[in-house]
Protein backbone atom coordinates (compact mmCIF):
# COMPACT_ATOMS: atom_id res chain seq x y z
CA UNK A 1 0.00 0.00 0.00
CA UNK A 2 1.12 3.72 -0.70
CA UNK A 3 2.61 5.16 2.26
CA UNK A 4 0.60 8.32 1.62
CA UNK A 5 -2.59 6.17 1.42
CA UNK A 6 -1.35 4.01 4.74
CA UNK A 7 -0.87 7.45 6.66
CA UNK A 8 -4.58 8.86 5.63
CA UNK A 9 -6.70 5.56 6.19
CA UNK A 10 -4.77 4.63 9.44
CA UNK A 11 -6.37 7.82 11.31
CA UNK A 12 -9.36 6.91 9.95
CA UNK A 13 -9.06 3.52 11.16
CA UNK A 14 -8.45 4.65 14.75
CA UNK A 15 -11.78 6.85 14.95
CA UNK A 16 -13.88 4.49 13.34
CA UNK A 17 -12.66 2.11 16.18
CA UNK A 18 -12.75 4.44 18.68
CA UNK A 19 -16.65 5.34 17.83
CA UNK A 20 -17.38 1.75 17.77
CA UNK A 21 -16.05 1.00 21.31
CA UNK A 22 -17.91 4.21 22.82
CA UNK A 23 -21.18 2.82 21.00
CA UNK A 24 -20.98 -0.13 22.72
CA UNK A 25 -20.96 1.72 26.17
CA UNK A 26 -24.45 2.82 26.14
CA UNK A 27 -25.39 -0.73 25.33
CA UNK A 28 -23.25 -2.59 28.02
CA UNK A 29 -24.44 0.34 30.38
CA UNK A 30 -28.25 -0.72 29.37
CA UNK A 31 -27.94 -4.19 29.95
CA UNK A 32 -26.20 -3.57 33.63
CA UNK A 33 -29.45 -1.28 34.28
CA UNK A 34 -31.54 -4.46 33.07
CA UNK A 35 -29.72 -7.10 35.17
CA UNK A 36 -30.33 -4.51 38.12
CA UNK A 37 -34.01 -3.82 37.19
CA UNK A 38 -34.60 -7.81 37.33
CA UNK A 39 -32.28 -8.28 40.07
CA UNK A 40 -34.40 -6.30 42.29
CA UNK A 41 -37.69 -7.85 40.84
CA UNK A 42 -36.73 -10.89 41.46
CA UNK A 43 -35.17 -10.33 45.35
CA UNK A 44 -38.87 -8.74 45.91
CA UNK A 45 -37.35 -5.09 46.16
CA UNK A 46 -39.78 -3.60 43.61
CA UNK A 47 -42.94 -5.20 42.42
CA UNK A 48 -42.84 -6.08 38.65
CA UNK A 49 -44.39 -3.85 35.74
CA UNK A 50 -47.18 -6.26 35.45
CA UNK A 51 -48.63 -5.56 39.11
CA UNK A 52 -47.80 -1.27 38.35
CA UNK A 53 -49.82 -1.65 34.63
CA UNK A 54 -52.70 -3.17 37.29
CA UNK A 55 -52.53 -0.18 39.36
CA UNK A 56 -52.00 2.37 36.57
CA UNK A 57 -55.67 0.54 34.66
CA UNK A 58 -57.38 0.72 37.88
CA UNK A 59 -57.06 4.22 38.82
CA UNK A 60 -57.10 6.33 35.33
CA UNK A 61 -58.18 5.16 32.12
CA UNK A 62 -56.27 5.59 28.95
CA UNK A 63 -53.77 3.30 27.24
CA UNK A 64 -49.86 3.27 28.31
CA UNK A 65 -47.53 4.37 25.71
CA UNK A 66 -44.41 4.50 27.80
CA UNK A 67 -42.88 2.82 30.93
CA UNK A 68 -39.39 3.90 32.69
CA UNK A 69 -38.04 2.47 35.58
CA UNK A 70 -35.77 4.54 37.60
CA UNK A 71 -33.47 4.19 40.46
CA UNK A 72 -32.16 7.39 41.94
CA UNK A 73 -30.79 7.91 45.54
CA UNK A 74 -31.42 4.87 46.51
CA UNK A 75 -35.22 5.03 45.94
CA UNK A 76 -36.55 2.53 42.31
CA UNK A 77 -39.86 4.85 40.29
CA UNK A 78 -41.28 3.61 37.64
CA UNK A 79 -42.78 6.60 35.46
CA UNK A 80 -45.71 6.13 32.84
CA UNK A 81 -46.88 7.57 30.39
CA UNK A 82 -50.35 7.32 29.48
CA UNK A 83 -52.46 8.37 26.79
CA UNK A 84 -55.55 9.75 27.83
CA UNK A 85 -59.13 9.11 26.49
CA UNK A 86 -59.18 13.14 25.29
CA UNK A 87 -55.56 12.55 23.44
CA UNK A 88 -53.48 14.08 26.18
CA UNK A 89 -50.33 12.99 27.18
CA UNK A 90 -50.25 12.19 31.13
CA UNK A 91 -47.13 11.27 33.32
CA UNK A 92 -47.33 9.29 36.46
CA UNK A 93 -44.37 8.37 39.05
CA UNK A 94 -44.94 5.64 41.37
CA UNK A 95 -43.44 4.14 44.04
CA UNK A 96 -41.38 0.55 42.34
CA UNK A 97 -41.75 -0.88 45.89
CA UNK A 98 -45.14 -0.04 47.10
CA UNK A 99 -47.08 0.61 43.93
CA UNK A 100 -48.27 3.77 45.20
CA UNK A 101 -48.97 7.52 43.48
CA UNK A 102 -46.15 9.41 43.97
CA UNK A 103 -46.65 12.13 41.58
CA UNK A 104 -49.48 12.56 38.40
CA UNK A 105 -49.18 15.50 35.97
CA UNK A 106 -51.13 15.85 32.50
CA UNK A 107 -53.86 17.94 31.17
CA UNK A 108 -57.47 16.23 31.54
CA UNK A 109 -56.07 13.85 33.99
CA UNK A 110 -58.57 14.39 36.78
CA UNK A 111 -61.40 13.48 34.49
CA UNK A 112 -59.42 10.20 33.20
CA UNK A 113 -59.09 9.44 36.99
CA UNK A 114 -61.51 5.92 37.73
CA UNK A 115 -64.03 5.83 40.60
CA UNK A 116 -62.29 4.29 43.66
């Protein structure tokens, strides 16, 4: 190979790798956050997301479009999103452990809220 060539691809070569290796951070990072997530299912330290979707279709209805699960300071949230029945977008943060309402924000929310 040309020496000139050799010098111009070899730079090349070292930031395509280097962008490959940092791409693969995010993913390793993601599947540590999973093991965690089902780690702490499975030692009974949150509930899973199938006993939070109960709690979520028994107080408001709408249809989830989004679930997060969080752990910060110590303290595992899962947030939801839910799409209301008048096409709002509503956020609610509960409690991973207990299940309960921590915090619900959205516009028409109080109407989408079920009878107790």
């Amino acid at each position: 190979m040309n020496a000139c060539l050799h010098a111009l691809l070899r730079p090349r070569a070292l930031v395509a790798a280097a962008l490959l290796a940092l791409a693969a951070v995010p993913a390793a990072h993601a599947d540590k956050d999973a093991d965690r997530a089902r780690a702490a299912v499975q030692s009974g330290e949150i509930l899973p997301l199938s006993r939070i979707l109960d709690t979520v279709s028994g107080q408001y209805a709408g249809d989830v479009i989004g679930v997060e699960l969080d752990h910060d300071d110590g303290i595992w949230q899962y947030e939801v999103k839910l799409l209301l029945p008048g096409g709002s977008v509503a956020k609610l943060e509960y409690d991973a452990r207990t299940a309960a309402l921590l915090k619900a924000k959205g516009r028409g929310l109080e109407g989408a809220r079920r009878k107790p």
